[in-house]
N, C-alpha and C. Protein backbone atom coordinates (compact mmCIF):
# COMPACT_ATOMS: atom_id res chain seq x y z
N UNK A 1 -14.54 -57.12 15.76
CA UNK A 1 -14.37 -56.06 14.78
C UNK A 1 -13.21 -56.44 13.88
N UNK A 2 -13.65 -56.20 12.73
CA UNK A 2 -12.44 -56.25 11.51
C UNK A 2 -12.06 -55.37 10.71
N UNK A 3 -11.14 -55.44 9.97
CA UNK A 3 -10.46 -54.17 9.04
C UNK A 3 -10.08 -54.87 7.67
N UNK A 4 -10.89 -56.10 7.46
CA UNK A 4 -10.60 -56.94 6.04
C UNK A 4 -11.56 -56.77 5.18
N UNK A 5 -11.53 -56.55 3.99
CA UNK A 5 -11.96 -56.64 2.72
C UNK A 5 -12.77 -57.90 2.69
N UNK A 6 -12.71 -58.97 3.34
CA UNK A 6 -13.21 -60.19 3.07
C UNK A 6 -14.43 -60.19 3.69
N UNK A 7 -14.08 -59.17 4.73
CA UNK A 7 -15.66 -58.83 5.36
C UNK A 7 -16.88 -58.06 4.64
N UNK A 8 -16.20 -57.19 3.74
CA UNK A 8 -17.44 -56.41 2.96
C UNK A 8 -18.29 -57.83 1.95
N UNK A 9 -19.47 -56.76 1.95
CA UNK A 9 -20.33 -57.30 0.47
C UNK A 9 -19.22 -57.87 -0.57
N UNK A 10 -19.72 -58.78 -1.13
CA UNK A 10 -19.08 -58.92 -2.62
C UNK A 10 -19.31 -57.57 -3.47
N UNK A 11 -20.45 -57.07 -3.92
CA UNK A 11 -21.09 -55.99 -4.38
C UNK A 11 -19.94 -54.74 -3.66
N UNK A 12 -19.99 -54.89 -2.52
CA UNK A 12 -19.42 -53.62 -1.85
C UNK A 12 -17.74 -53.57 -1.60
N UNK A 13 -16.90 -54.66 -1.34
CA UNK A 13 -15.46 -54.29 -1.29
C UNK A 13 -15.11 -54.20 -2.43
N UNK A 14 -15.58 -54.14 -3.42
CA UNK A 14 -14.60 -52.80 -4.87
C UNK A 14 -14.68 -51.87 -4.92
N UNK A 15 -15.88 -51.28 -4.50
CA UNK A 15 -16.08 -50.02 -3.62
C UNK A 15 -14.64 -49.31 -3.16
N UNK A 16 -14.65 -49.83 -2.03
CA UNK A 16 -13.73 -49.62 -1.03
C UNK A 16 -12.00 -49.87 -1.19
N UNK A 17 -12.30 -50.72 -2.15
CA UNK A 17 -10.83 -51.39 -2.60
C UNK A 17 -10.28 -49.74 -3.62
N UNK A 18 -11.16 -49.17 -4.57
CA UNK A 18 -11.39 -48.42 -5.20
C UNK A 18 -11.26 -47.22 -4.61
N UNK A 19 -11.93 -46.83 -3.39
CA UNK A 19 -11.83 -45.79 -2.42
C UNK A 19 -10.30 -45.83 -2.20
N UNK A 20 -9.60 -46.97 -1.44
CA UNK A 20 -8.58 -47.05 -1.14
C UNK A 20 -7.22 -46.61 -1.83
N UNK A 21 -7.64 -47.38 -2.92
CA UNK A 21 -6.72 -46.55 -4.51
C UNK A 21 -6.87 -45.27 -4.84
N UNK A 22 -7.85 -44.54 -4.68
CA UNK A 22 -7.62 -43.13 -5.34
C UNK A 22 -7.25 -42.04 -3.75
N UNK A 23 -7.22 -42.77 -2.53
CA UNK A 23 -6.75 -41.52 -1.83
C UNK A 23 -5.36 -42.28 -1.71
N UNK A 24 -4.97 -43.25 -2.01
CA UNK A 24 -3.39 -43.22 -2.16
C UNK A 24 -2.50 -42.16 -3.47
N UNK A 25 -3.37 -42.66 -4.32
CA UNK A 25 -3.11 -41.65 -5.53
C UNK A 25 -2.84 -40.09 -5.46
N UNK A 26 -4.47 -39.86 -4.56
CA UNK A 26 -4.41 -38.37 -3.86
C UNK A 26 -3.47 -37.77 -2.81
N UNK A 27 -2.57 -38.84 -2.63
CA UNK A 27 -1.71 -38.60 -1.71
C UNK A 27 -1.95 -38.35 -0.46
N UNK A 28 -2.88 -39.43 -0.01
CA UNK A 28 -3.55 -39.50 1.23
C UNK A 28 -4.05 -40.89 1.50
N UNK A 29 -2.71 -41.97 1.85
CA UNK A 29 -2.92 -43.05 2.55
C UNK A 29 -3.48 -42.90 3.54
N UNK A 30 -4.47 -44.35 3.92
CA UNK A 30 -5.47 -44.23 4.58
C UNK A 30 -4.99 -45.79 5.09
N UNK A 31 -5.76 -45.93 6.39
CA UNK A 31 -5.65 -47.04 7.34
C UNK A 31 -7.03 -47.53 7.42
N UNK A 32 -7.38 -49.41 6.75
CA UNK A 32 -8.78 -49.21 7.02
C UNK A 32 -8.87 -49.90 8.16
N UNK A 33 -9.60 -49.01 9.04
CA UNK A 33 -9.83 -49.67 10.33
C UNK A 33 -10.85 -50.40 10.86
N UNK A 34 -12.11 -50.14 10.04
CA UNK A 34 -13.16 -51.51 10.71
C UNK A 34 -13.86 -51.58 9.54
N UNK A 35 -14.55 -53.37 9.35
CA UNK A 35 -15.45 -53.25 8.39
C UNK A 35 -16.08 -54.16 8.92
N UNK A 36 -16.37 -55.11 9.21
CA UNK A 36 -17.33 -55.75 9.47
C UNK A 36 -17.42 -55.98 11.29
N UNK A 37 -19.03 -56.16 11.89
CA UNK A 37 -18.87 -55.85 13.35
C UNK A 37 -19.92 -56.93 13.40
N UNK A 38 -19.65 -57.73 14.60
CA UNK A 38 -21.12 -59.10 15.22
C UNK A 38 -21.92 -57.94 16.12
N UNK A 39 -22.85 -58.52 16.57
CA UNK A 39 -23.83 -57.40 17.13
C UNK A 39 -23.60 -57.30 18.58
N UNK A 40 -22.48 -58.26 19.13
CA UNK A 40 -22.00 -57.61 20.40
C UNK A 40 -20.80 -57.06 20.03
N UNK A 41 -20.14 -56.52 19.20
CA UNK A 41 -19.04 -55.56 18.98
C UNK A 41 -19.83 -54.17 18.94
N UNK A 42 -21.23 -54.39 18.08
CA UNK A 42 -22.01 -53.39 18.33
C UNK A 42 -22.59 -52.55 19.16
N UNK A 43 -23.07 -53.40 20.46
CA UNK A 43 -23.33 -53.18 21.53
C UNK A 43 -22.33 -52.25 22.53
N UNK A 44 -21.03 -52.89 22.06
CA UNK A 44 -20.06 -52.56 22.66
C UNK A 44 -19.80 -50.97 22.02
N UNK A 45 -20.05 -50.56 20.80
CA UNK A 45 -19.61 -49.39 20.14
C UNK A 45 -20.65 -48.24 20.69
N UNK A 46 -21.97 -48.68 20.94
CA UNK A 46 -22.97 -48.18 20.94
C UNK A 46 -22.46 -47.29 22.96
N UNK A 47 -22.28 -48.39 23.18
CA UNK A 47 -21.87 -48.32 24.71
C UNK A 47 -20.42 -47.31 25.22
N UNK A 48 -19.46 -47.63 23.76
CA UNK A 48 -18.30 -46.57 23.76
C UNK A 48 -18.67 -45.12 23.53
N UNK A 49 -19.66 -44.89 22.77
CA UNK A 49 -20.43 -44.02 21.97
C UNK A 49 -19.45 -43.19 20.85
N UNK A 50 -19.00 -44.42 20.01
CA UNK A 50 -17.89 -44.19 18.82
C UNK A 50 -19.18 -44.82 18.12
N UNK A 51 -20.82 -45.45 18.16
CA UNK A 51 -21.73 -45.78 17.22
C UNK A 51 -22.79 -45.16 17.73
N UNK A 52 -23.79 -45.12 16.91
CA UNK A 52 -25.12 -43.90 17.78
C UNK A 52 -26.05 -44.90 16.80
N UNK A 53 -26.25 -45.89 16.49
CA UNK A 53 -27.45 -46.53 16.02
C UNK A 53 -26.72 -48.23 16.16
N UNK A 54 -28.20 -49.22 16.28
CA UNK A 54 -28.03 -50.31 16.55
C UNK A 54 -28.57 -50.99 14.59
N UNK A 55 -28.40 -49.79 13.87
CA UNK A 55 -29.13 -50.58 12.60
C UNK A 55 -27.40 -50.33 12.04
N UNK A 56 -26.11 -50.30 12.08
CA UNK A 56 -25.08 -50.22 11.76
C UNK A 56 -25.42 -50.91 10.38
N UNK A 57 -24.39 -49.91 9.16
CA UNK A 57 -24.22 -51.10 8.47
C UNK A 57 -22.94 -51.64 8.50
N UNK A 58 -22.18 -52.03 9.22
CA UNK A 58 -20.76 -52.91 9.35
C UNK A 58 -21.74 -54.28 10.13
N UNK A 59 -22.72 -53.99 10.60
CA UNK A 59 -23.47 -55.66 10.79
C UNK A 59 -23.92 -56.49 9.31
N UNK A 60 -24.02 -57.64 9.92
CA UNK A 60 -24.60 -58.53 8.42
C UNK A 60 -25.28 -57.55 8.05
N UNK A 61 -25.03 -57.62 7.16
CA UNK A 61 -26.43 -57.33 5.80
C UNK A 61 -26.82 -57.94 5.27
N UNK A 62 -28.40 -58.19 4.69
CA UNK A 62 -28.92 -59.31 3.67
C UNK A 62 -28.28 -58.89 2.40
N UNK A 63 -27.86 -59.20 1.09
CA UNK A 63 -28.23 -61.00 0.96
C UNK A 63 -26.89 -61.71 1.62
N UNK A 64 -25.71 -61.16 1.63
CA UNK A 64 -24.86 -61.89 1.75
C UNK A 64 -24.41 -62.48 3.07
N UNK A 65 -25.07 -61.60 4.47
CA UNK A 65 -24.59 -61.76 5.92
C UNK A 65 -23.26 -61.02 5.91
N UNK A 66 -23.12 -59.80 5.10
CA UNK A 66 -21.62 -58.76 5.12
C UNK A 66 -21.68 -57.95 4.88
N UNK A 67 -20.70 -56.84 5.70
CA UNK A 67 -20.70 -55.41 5.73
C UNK A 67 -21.03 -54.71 4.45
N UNK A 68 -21.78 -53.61 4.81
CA UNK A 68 -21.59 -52.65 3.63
C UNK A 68 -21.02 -51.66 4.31
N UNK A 69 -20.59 -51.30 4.92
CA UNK A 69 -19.76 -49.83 5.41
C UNK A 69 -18.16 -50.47 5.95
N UNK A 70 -17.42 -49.33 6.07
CA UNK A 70 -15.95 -48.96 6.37
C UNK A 70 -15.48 -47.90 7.00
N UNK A 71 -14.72 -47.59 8.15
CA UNK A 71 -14.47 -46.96 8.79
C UNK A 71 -12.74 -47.05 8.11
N UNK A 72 -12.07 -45.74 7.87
CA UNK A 72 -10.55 -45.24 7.50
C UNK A 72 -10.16 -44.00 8.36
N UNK A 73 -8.90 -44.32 8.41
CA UNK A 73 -7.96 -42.72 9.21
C UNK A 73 -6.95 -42.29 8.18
N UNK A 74 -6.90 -41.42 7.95
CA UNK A 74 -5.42 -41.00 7.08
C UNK A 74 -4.84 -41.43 8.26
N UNK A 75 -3.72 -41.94 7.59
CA UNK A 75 -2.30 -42.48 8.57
C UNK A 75 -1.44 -41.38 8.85
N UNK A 76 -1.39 -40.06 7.89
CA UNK A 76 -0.90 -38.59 8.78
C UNK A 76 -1.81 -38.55 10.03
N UNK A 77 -3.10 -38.81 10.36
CA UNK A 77 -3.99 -38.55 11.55
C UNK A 77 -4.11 -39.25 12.48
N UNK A 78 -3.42 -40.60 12.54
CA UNK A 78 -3.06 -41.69 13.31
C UNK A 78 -3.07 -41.66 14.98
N UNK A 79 -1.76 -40.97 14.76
CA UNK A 79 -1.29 -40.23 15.83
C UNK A 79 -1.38 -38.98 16.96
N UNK A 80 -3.01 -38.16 15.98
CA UNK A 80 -3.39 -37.27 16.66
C UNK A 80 -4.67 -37.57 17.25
N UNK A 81 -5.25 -36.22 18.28
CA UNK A 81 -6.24 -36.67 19.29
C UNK A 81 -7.39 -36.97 18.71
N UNK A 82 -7.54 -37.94 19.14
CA UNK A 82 -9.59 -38.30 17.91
C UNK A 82 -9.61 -38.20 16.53
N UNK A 83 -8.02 -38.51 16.18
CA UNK A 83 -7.45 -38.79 14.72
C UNK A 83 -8.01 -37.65 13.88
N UNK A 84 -7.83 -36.05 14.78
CA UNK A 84 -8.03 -34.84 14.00
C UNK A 84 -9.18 -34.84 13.39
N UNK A 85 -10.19 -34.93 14.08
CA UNK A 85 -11.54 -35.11 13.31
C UNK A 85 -12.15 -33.48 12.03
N UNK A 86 -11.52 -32.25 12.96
CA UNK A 86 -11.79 -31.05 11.62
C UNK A 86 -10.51 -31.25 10.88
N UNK A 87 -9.86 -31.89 10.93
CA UNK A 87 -8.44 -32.29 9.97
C UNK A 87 -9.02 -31.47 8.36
N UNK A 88 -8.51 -30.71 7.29
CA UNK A 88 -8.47 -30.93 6.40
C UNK A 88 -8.70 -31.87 5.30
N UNK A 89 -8.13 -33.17 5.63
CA UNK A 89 -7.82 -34.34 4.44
C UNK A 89 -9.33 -35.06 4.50
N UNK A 90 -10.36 -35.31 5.45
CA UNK A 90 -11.53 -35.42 5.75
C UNK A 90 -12.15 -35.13 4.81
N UNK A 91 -12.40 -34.19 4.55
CA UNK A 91 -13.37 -33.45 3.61
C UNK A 91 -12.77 -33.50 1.99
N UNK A 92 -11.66 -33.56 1.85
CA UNK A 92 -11.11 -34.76 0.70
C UNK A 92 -11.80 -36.10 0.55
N UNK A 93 -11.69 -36.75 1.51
CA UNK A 93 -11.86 -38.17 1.84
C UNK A 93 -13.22 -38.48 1.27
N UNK A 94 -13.95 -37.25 1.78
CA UNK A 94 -15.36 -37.36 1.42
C UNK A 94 -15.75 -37.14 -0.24
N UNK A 95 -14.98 -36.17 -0.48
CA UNK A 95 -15.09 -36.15 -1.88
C UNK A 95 -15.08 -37.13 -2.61
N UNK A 96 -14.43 -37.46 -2.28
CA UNK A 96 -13.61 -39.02 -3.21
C UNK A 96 -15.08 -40.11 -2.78
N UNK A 97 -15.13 -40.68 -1.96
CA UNK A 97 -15.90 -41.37 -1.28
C UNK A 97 -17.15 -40.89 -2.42
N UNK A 98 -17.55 -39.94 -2.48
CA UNK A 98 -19.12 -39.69 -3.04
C UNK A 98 -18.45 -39.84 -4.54
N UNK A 99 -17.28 -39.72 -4.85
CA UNK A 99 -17.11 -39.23 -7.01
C UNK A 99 -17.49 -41.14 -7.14
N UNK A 100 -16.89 -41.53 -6.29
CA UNK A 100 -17.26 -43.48 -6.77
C UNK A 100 -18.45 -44.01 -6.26
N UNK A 101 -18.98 -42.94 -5.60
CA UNK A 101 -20.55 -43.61 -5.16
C UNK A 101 -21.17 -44.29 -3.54
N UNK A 102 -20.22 -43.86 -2.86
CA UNK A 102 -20.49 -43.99 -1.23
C UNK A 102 -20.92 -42.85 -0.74
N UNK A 103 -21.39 -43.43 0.16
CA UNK A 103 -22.51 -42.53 1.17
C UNK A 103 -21.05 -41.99 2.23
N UNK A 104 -21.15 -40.91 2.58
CA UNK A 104 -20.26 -40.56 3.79
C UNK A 104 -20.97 -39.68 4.83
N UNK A 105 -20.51 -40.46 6.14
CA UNK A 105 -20.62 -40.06 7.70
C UNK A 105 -20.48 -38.90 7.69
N UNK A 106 -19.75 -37.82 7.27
CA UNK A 106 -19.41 -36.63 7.20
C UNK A 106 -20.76 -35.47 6.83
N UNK A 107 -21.55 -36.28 5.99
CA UNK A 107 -22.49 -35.59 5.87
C UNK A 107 -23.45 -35.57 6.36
N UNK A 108 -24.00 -36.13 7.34
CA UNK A 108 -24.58 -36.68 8.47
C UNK A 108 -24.96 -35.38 9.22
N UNK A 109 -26.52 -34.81 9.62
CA UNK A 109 -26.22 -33.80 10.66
C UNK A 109 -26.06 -33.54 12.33
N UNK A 110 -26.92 -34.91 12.51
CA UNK A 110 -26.49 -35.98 13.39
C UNK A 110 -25.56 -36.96 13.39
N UNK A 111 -24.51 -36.44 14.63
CA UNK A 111 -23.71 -37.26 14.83
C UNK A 111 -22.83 -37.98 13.16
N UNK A 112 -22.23 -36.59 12.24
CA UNK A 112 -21.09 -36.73 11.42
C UNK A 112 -19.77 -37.82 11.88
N UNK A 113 -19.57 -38.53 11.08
CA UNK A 113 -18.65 -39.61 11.44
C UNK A 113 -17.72 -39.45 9.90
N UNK A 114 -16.88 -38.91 9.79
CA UNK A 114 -16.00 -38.06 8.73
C UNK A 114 -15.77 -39.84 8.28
N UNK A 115 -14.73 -40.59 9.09
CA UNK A 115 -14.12 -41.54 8.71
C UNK A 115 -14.99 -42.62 8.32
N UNK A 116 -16.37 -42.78 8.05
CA UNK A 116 -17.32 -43.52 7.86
C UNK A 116 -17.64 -43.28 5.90
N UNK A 117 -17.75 -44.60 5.82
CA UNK A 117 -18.22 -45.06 4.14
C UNK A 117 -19.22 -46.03 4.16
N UNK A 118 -20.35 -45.98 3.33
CA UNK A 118 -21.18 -47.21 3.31
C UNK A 118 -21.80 -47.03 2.40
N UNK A 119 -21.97 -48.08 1.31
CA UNK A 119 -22.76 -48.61 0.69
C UNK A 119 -23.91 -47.93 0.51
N UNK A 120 -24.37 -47.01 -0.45
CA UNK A 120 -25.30 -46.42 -1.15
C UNK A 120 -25.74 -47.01 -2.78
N UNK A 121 -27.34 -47.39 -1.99
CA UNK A 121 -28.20 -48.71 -2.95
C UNK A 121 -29.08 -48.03 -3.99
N UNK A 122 -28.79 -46.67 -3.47
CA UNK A 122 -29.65 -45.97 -4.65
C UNK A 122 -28.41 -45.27 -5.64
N UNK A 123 -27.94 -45.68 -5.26
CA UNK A 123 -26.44 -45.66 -6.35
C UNK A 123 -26.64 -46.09 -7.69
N UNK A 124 -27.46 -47.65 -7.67
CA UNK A 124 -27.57 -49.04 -8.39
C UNK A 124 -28.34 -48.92 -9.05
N UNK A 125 -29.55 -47.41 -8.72
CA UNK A 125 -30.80 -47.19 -9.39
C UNK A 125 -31.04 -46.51 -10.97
């Protein structure tokens, strides 16, 4: 598991680089904590049950063999239990996340994953 930019899509870490910039702005530094995963990190997530599908997108993706999704914590939430998952700043996070064009975990009705971003292709359409 990784937390580098070098791991996303070409297409997809400006995204995120972009995400990253406007919740600093918003006054809500963020920690990015995973972006790209091999399919036994997967296994392993699936098995923690911090992942609930084996089609992840932090696995290769075609064309490039690289992530399109990102997992972040506000760094105020660091330190708390399950990094404050009804936290307030979340549902910020998400905002932001959808005004530049990512898909967010949060909206999910199954199994919501607040801190989750990925790559939305009908974005492009």
């Amino acid at each position: 598991m990784g937390n580098q930019l070098n791991e996303l899509a070409s297409y997809f870490a400006p995204l995120c680089q972009k995400f990253l910039e406007e919740t600093e702005k918003m006054g809500i530094p963020c920690l990015l904590v995973d972006t790209g995963r091999t399919p036994i990190e997967q296994v392993q997530k699936l098995k923690d049950g911090v992942s609930w599908t084996q089609k992840s997108k932090h696995l290769p993706q075609k064309p490039e063999g690289k992530s399109e999704a990102f997992d972040v914590c506000p760094k105020e939430y660091l330190s708390m239990k399950g990094w404050n998952p009804s936290g307030p700043l979340w549902a910020r996070l998400g905002q932001i996340g959808k005004r530049i064009g990512l898909k967010w975990g949060g909206d999910w009705t199954t199994h919501p994953d607040v801190g989750h971003f990925q790559y939305d292709e009908t974005s492009n359409e």
